[in-house]
C-alpha atoms as a PDB file:
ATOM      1  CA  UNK A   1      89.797 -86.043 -52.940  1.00  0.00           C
ATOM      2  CA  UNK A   2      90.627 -89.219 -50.175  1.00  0.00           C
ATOM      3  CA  UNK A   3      87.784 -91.321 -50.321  1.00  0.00           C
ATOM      4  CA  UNK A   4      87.898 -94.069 -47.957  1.00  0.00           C
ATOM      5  CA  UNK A   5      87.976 -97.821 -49.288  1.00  0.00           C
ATOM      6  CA  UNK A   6      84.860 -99.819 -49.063  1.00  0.00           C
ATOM      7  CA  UNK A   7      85.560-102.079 -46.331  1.00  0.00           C
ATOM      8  CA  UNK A   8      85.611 -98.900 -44.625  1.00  0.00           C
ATOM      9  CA  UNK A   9      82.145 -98.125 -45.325  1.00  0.00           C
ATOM     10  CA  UNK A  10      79.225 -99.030 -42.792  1.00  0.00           C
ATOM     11  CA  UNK A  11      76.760-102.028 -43.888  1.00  0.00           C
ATOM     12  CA  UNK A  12      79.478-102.837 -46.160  1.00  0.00           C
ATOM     13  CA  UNK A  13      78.964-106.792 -47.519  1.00  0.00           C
ATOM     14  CA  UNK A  14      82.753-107.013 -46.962  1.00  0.00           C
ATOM     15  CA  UNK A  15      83.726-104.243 -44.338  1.00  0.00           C
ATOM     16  CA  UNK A  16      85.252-104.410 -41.199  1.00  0.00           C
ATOM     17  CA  UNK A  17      82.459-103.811 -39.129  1.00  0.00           C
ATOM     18  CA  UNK A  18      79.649-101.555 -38.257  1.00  0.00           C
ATOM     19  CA  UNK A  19      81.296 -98.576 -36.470  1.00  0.00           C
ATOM     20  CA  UNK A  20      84.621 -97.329 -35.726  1.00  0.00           C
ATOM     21  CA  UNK A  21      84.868 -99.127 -32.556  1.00  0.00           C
ATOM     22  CA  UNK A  22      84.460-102.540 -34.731  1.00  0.00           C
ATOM     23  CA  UNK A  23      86.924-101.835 -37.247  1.00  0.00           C
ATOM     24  CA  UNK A  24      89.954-101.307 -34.819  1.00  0.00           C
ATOM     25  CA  UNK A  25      88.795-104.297 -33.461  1.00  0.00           C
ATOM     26  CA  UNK A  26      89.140-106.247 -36.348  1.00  0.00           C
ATOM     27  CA  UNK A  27      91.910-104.620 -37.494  1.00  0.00           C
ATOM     28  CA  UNK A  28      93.991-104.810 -34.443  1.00  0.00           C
ATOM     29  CA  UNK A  29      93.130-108.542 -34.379  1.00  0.00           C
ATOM     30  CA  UNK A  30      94.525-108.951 -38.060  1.00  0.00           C
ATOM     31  CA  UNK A  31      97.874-107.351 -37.485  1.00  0.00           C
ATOM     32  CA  UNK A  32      98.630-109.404 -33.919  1.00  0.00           C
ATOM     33  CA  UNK A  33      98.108-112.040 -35.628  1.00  0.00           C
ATOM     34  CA  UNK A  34     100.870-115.002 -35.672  1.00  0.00           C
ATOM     35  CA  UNK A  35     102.347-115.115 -38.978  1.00  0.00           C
ATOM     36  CA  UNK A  36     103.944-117.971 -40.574  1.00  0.00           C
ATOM     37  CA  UNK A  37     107.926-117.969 -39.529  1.00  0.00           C
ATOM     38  CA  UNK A  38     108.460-119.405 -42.822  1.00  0.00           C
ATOM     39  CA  UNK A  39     106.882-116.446 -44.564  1.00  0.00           C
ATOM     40  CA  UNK A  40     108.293-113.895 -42.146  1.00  0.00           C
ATOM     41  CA  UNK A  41     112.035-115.394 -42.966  1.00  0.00           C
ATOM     42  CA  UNK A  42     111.134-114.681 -46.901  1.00  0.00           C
ATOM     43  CA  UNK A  43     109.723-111.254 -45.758  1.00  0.00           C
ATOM     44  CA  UNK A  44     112.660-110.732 -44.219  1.00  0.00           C
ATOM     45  CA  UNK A  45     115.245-111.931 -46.647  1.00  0.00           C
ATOM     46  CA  UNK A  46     113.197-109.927 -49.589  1.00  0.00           C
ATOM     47  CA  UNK A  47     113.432-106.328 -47.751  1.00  0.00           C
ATOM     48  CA  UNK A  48     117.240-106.709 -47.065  1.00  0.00           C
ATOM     49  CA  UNK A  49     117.972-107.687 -50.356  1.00  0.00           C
ATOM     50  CA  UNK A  50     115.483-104.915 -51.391  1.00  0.00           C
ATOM     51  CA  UNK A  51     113.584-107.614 -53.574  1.00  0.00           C
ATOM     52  CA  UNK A  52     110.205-108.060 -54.541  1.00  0.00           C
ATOM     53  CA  UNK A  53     107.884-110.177 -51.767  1.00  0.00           C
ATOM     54  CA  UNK A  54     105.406-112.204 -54.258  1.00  0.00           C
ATOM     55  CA  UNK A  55     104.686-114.569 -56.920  1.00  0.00           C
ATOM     56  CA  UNK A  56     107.258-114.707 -59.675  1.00  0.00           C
ATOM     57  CA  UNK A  57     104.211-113.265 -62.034  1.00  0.00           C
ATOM     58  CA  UNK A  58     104.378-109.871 -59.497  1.00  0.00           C
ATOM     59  CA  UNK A  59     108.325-110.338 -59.368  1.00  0.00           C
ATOM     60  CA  UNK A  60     108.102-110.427 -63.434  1.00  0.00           C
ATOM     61  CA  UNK A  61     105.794-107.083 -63.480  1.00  0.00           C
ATOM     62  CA  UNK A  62     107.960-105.554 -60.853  1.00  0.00           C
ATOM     63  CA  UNK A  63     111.465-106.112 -62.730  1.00  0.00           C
ATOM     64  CA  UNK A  64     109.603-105.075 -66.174  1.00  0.00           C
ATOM     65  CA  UNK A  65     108.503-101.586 -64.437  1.00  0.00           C
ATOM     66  CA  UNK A  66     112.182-101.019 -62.879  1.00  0.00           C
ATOM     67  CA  UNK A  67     113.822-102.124 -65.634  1.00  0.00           C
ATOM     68  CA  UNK A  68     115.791-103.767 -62.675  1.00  0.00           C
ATOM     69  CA  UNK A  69     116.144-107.304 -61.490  1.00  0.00           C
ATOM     70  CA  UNK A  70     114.123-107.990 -57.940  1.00  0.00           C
ATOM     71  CA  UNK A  71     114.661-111.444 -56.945  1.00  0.00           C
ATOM     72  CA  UNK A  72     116.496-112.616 -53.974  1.00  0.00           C
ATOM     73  CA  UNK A  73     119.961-113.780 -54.476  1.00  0.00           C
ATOM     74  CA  UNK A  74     122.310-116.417 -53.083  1.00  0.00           C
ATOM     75  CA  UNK A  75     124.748-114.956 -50.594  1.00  0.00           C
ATOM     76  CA  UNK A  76     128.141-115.235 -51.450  1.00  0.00           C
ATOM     77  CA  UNK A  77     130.705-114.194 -54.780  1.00  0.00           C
ATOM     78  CA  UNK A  78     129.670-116.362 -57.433  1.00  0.00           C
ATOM     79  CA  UNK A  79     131.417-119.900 -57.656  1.00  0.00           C
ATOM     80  CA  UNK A  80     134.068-119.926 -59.901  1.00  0.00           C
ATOM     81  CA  UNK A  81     134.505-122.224 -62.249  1.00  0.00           C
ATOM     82  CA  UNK A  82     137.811-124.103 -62.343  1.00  0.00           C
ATOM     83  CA  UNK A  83     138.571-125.424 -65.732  1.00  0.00           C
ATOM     84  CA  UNK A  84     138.729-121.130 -66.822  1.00  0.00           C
ATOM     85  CA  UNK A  85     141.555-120.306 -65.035  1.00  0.00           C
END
């Protein structure tokens, strides 16, 4: 059974609005929106690198349920270290 979440429901304290006319509204006005570039870089940078987009607490839960690592890493080979060669 789909039940629909509250802010879905009419007279909800916290819903989107009144009627269905209201909630596209609302909703269309929260996705045009202008996002941060700073956070859309990280958005960006997380889903090519197929990494978690969060706090290091949700990164942390993420890897745990994987059993994977999920953090964004530097580009590049690693930097070797010359005194071991």
């Amino acid at each position: 059974m789909v039940i629909p979440h509250q802010c879905y429901w009419p007279n909800s304290n916290r819903g989107l609005g009144a009627n269905d006319a209201e909630r596209q509204n609302y909703y269309q006005a929260l996705v045009m929106k202008d996002e941060d570039n700073e956070v859309t870089a990280q958005l960006g940078r997380a889903t090519q690198q197929n990494a978690a987009f969060g706090s290091s607490q949700f990164a942390g839960q993420i890897e745990h349920m994987l059993g994977r690592e999920v953090t964004i890493k530097p580009r590049g080979r690693p930097k070797r270290n010359r005194d071991n060669n």
